[in-house]
N, C-alpha and C. Protein backbone atom coordinates (compact mmCIF):
# COMPACT_ATOMS: atom_id res chain seq x y z
N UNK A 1 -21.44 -16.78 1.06
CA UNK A 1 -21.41 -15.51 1.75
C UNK A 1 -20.70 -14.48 0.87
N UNK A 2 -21.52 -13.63 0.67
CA UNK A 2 -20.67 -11.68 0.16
C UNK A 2 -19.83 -11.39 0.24
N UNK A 3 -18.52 -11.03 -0.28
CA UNK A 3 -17.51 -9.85 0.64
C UNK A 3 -18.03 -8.63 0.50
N UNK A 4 -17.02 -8.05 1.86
CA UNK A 4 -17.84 -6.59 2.09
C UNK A 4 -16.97 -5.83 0.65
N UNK A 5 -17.93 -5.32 0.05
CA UNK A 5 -16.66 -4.45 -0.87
C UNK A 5 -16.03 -2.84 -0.54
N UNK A 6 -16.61 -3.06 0.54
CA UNK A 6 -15.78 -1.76 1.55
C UNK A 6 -14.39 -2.07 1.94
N UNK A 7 -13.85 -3.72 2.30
CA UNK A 7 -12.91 -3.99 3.04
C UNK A 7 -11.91 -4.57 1.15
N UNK A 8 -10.80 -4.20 1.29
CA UNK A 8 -9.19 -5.03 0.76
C UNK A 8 -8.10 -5.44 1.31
N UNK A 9 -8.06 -6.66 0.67
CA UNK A 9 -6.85 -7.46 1.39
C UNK A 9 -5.49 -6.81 0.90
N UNK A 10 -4.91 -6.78 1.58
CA UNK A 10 -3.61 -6.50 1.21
C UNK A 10 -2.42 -7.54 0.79
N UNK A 11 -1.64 -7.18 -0.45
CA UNK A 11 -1.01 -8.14 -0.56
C UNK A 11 0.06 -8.32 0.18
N UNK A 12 0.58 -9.28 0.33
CA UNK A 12 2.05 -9.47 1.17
C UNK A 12 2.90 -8.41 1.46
N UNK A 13 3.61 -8.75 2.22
CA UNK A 13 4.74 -7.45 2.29
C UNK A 13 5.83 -7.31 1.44
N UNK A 14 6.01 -8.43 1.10
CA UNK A 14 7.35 -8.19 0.38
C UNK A 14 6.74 -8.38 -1.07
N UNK A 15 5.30 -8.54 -1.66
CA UNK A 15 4.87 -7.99 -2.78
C UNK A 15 4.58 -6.27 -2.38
N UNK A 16 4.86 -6.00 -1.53
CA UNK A 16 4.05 -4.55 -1.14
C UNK A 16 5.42 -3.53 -1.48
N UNK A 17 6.66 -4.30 -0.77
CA UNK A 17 7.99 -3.83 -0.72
C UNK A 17 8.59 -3.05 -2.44
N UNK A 18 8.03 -4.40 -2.82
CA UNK A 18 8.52 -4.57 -4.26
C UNK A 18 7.97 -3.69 -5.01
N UNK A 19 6.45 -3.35 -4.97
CA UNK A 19 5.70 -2.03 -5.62
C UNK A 19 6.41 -0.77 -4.66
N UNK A 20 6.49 -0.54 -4.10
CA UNK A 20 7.04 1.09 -3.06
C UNK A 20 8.70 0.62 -3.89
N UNK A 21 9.40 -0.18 -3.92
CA UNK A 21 10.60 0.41 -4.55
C UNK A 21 10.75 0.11 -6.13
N UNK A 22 9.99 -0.14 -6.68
CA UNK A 22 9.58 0.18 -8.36
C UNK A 22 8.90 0.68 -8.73
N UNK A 23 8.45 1.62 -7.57
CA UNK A 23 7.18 2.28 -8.11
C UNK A 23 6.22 2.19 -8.67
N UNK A 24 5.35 1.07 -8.85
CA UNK A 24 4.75 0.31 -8.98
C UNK A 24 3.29 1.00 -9.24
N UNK A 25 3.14 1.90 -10.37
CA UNK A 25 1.55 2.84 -10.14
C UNK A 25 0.14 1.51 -10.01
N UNK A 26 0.15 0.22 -10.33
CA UNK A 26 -0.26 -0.49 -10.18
C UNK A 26 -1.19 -0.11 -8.96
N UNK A 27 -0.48 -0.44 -7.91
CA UNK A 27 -0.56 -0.07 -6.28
C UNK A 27 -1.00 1.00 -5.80
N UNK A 28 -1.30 1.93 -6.73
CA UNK A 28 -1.42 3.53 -6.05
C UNK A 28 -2.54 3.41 -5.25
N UNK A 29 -2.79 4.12 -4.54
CA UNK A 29 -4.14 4.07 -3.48
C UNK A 29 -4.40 2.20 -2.81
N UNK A 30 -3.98 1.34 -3.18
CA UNK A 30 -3.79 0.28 -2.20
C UNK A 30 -3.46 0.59 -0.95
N UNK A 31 -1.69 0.86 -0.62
CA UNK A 31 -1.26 0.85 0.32
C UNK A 31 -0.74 2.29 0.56
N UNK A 32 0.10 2.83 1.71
CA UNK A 32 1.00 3.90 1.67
C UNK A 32 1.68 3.51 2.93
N UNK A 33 3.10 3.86 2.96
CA UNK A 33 4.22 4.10 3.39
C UNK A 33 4.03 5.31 4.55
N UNK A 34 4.64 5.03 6.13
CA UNK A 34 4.87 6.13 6.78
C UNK A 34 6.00 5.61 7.78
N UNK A 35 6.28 6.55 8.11
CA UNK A 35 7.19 7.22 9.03
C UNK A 35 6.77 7.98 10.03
N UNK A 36 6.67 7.03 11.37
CA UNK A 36 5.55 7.61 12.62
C UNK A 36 6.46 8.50 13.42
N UNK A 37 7.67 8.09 13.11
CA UNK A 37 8.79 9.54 14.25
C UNK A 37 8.83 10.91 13.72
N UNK A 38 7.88 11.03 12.06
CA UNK A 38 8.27 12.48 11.67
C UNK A 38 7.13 12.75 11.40
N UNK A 39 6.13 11.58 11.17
CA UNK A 39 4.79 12.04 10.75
C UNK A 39 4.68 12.28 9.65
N UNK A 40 5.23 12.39 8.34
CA UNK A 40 5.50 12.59 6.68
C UNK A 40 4.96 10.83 6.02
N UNK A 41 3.66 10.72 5.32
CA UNK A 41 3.18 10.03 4.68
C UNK A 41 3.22 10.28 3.19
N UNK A 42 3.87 9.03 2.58
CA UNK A 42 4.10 9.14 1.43
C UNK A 42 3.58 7.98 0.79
N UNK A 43 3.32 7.59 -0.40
CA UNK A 43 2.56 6.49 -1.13
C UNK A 43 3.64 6.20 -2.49
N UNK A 44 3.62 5.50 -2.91
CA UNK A 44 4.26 5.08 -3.97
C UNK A 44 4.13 5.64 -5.34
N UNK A 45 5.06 6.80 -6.01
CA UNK A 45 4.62 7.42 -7.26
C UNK A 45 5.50 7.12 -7.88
């Protein structure tokens, strides 16, 4: 069977953790970071 190449897995969290606090440009457009009490979305640069 295919994967859809519409859908990505995401890696773990605490591989996810580790790119957002090293900044990790690796990761860019993978994942992003928010903060739902202020509404300010930020991604890892």
């Amino acid at each position: 069977m295919m994967r859809d190449p519409t859908t990505t897995e995401l890696p773990d969290l605490q591989t996810c953790e580790q790119a957002r606090l090293s900044r990790d440009a690796r990761f860019d457009g993978l994942f992003f970071t928010a903060v739902t009490s202020t509404g300010i979305y930020c991604r890892p640069v």
